[in-house]
PDB file of N, CA and C in Angstrom:
ATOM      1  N   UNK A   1     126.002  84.271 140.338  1.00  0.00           N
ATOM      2  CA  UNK A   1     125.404  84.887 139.167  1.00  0.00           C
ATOM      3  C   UNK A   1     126.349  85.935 138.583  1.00  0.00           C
ATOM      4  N   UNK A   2     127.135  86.486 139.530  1.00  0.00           N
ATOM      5  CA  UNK A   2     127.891  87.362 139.155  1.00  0.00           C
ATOM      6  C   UNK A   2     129.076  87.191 138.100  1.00  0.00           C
ATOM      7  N   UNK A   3     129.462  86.094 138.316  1.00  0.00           N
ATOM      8  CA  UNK A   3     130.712  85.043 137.822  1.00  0.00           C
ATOM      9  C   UNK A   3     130.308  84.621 137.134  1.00  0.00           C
ATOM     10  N   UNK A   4     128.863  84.585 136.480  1.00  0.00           N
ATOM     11  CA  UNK A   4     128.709  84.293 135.652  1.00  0.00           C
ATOM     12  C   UNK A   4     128.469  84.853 134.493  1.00  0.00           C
ATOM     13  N   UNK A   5     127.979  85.957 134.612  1.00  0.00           N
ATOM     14  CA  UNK A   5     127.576  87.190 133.602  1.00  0.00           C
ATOM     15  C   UNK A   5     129.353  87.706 133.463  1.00  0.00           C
ATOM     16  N   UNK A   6     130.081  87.945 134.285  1.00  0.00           N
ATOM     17  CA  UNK A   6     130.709  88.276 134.128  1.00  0.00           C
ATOM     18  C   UNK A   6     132.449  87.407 133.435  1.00  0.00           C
ATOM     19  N   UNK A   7     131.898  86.298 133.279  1.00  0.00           N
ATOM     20  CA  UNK A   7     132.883  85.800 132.526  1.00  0.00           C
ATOM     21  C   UNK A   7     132.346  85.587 131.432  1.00  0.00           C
ATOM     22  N   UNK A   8     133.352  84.910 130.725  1.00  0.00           N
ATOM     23  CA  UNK A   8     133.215  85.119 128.427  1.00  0.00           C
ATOM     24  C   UNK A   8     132.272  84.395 128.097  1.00  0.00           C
ATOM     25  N   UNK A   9     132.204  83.090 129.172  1.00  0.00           N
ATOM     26  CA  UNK A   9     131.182  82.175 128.832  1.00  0.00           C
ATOM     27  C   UNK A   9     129.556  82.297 128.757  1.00  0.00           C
ATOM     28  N   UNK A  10     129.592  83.356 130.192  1.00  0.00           N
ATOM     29  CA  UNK A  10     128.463  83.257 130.629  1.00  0.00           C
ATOM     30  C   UNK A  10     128.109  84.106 129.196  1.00  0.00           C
ATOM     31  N   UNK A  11     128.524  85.699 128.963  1.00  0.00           N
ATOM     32  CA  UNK A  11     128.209  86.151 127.786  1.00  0.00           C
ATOM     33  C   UNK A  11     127.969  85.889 126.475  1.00  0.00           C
ATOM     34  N   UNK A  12     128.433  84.420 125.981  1.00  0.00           N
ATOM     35  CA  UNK A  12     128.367  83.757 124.994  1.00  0.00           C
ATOM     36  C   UNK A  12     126.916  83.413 125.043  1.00  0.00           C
ATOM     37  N   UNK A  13     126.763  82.920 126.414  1.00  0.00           N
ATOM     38  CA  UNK A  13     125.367  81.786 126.340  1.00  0.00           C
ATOM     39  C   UNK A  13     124.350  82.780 126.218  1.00  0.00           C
ATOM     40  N   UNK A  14     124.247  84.111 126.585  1.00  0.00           N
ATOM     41  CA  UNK A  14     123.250  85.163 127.131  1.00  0.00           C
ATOM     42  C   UNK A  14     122.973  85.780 125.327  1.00  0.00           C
ATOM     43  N   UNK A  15     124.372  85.870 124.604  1.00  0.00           N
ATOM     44  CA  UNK A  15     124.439  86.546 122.898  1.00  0.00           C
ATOM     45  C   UNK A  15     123.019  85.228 122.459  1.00  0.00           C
ATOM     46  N   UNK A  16     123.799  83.891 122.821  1.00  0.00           N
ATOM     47  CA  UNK A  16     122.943  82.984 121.855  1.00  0.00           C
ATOM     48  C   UNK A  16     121.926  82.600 121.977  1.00  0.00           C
ATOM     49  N   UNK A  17     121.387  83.014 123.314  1.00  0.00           N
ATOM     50  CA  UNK A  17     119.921  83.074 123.860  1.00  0.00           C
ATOM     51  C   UNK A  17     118.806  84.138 123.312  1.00  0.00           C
ATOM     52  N   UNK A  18     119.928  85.572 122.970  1.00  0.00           N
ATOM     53  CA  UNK A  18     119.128  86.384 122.458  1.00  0.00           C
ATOM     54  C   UNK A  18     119.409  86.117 120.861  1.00  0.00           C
ATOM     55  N   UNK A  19     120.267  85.428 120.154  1.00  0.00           N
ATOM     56  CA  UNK A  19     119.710  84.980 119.169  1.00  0.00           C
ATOM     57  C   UNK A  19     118.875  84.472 118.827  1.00  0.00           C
ATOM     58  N   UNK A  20     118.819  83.117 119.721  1.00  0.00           N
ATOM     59  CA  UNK A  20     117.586  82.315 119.536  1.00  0.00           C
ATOM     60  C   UNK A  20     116.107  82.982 119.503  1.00  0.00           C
ATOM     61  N   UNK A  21     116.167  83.664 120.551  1.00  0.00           N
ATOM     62  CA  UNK A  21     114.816  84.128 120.742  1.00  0.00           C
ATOM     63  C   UNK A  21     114.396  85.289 119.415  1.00  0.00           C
ATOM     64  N   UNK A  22     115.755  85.671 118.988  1.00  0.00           N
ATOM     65  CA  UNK A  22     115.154  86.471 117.715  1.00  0.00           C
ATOM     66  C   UNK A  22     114.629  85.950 116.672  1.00  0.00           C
ATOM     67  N   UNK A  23     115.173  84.590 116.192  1.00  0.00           N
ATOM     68  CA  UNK A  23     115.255  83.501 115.048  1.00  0.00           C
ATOM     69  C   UNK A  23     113.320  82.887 115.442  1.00  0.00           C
ATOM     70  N   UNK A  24     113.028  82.781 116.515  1.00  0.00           N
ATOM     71  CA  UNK A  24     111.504  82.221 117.371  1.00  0.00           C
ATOM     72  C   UNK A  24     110.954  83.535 116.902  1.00  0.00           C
ATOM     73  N   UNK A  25     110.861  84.533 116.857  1.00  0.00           N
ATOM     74  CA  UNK A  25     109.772  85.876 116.460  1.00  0.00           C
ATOM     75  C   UNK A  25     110.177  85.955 115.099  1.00  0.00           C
ATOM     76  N   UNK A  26     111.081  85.375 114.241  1.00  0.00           N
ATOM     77  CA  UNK A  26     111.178  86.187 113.033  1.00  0.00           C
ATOM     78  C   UNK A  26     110.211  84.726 112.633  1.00  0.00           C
ATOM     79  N   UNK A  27     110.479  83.766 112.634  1.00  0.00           N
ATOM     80  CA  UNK A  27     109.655  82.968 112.170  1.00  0.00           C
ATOM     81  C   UNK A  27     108.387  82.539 112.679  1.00  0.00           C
ATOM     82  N   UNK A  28     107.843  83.193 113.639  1.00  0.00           N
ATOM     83  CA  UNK A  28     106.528  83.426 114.011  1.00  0.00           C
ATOM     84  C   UNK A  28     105.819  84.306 113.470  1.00  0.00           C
ATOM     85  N   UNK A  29     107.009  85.500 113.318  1.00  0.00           N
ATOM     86  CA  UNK A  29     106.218  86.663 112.179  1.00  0.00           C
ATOM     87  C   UNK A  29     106.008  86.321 110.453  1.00  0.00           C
ATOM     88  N   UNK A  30     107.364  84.996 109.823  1.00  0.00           N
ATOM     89  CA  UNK A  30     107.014  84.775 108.766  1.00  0.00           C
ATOM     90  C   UNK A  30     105.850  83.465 108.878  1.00  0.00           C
ATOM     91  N   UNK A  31     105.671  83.006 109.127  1.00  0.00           N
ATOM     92  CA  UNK A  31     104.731  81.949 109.138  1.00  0.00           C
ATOM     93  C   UNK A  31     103.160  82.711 109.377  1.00  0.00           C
ATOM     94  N   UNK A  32     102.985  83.732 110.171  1.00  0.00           N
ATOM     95  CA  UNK A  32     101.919  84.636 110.295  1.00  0.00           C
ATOM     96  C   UNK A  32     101.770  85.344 108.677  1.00  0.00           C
ATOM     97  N   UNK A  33     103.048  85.336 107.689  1.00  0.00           N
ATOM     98  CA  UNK A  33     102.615  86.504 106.498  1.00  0.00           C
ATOM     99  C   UNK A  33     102.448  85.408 105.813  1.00  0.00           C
ATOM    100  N   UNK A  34     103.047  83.938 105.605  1.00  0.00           N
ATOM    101  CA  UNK A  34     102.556  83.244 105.061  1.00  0.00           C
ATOM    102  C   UNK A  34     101.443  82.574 104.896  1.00  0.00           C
ATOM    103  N   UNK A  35     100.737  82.243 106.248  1.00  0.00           N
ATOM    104  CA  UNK A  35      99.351  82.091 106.474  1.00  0.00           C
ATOM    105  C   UNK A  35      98.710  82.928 106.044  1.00  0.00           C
ATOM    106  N   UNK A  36      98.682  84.416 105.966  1.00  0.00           N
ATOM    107  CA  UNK A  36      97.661  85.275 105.474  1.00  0.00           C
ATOM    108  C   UNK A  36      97.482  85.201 104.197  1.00  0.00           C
ATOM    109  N   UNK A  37      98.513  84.934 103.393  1.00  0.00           N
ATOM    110  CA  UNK A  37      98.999  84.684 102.025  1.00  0.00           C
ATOM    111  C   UNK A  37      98.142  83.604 101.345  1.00  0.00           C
ATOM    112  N   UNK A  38      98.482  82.813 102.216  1.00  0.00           N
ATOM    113  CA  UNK A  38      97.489  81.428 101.589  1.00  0.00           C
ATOM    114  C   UNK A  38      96.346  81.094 101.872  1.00  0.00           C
ATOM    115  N   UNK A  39      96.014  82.448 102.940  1.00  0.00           N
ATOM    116  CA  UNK A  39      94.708  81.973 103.614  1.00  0.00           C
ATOM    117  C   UNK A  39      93.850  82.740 101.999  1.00  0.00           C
ATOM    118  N   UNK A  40      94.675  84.004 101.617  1.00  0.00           N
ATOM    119  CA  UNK A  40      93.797  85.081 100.381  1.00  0.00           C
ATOM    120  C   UNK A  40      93.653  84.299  99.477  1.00  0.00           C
ATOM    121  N   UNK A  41      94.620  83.177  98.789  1.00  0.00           N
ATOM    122  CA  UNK A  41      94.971  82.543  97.733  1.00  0.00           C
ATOM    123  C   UNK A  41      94.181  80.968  97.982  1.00  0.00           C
ATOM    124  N   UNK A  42      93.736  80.679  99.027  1.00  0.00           N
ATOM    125  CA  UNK A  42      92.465  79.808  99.030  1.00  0.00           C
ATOM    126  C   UNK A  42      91.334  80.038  98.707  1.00  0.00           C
ATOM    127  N   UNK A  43      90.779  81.271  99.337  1.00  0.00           N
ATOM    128  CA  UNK A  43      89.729  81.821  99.186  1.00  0.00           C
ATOM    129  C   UNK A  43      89.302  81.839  97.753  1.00  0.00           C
ATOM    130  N   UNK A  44      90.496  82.671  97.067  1.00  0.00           N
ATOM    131  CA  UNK A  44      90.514  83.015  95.239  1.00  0.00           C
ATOM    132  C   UNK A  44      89.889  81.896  94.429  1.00  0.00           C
ATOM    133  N   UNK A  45      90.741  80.584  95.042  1.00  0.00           N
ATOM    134  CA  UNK A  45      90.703  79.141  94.216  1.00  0.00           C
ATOM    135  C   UNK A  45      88.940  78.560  95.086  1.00  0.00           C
ATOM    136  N   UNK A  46      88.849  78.893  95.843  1.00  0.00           N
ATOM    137  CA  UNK A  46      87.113  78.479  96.345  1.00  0.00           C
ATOM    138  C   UNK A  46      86.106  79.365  95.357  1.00  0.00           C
ATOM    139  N   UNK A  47      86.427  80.746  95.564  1.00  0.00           N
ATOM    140  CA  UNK A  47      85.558  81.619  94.673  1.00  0.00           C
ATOM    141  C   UNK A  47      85.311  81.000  92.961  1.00  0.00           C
ATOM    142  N   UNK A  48      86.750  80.540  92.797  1.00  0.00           N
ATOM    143  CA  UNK A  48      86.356  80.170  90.646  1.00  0.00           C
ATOM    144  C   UNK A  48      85.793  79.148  90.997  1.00  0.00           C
ATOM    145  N   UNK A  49      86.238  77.993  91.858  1.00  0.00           N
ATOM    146  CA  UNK A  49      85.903  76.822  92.408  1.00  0.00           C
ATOM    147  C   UNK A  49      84.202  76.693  91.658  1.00  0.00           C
ATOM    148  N   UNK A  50      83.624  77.971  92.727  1.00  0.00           N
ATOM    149  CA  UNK A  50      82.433  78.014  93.249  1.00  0.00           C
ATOM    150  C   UNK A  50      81.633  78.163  91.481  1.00  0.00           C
ATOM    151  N   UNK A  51      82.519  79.298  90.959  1.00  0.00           N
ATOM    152  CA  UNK A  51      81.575  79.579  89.575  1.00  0.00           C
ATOM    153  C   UNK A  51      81.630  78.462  88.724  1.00  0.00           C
ATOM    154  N   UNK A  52      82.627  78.019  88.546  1.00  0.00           N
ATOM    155  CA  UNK A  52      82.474  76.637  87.475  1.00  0.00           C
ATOM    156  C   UNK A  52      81.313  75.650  87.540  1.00  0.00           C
ATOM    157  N   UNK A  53      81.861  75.513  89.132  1.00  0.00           N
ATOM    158  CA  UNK A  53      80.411  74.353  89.909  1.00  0.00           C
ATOM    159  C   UNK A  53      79.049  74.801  89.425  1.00  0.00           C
ATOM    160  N   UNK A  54      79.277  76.528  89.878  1.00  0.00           N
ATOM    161  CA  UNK A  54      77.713  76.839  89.611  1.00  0.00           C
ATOM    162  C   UNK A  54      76.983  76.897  88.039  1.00  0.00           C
ATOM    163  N   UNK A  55      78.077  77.375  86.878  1.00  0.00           N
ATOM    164  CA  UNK A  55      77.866  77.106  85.537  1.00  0.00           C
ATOM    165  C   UNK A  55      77.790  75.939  85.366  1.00  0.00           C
ATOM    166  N   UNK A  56      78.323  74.741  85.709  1.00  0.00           N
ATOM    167  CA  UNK A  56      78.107  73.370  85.474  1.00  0.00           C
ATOM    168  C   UNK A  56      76.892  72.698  85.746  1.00  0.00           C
ATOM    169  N   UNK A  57      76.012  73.109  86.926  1.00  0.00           N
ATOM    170  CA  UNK A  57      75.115  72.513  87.193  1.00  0.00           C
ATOM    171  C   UNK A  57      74.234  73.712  86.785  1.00  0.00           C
ATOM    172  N   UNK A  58      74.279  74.272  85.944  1.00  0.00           N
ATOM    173  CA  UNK A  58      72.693  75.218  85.229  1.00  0.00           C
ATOM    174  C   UNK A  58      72.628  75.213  83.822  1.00  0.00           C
ATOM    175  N   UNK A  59      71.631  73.909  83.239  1.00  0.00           N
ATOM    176  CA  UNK A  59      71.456  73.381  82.288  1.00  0.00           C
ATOM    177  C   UNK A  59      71.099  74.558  81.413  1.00  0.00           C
ATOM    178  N   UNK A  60      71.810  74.926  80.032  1.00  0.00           N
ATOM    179  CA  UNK A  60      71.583  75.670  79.103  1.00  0.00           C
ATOM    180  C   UNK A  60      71.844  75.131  77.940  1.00  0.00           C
ATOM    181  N   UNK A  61      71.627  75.726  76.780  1.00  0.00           N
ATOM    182  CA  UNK A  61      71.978  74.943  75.555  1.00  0.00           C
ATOM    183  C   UNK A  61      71.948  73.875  74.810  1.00  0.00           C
ATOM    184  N   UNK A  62      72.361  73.435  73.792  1.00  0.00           N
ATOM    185  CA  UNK A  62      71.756  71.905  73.089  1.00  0.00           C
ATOM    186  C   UNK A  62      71.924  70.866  73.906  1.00  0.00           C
ATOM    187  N   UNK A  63      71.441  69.617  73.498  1.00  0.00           N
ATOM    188  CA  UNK A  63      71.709  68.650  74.561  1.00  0.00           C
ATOM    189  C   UNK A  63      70.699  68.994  75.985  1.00  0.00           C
ATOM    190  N   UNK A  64      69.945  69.607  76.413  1.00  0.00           N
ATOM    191  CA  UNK A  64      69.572  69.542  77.505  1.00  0.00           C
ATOM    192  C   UNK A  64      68.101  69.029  77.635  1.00  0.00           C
ATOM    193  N   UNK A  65      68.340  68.423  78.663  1.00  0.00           N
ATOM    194  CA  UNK A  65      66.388  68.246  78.569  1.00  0.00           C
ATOM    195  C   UNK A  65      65.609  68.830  80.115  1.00  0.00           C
ATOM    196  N   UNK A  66      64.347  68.494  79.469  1.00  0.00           N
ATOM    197  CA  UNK A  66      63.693  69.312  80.175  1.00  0.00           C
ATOM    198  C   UNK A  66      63.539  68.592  81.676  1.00  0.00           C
ATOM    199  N   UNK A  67      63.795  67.387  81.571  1.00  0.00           N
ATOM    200  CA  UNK A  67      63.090  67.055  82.956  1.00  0.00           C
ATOM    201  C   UNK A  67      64.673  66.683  83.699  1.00  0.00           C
ATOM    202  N   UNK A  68      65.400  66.776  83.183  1.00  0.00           N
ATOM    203  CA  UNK A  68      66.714  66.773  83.768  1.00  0.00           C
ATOM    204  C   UNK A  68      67.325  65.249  83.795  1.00  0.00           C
ATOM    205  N   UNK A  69      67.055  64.580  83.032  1.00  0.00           N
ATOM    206  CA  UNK A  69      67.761  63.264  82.491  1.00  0.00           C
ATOM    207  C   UNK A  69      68.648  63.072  81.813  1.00  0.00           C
TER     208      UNK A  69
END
């Protein structure tokens, strides 16, 4: 183990290990801000979603009849 840390190689592999593992949290942390992102920006598009639906189906104005035909 010693010979190994302590030669160029071993240090290479140990730099690119702790790269890796940085590159695994940065994109665990962006994929976490992106999910929150789209989780707000679903919601938004359900909410108008919801009012259109609900103005659409509450008969007002000309054209309407009474028994709902």
């Amino acid at each position: 183990m010693k010979k190994f840390v302590h030669s160029e190689d071993g240090l290479v592999t140990i730099e690119w290990v702790g790269i890796a593992a940085v590159m695994v949290l940065a994109a665990i942390a962006i994929t976490g801000f992106v999910m929150q992102g789209a989780d707000v920006a679903g919601k938004s598009v359900k909410d108008g979603l919801n009012v259109v639906a609900t103005d659409a189906a509450t008969p007002s104005g000309p054209g309407t009849f009474g028994d709902g035909l």
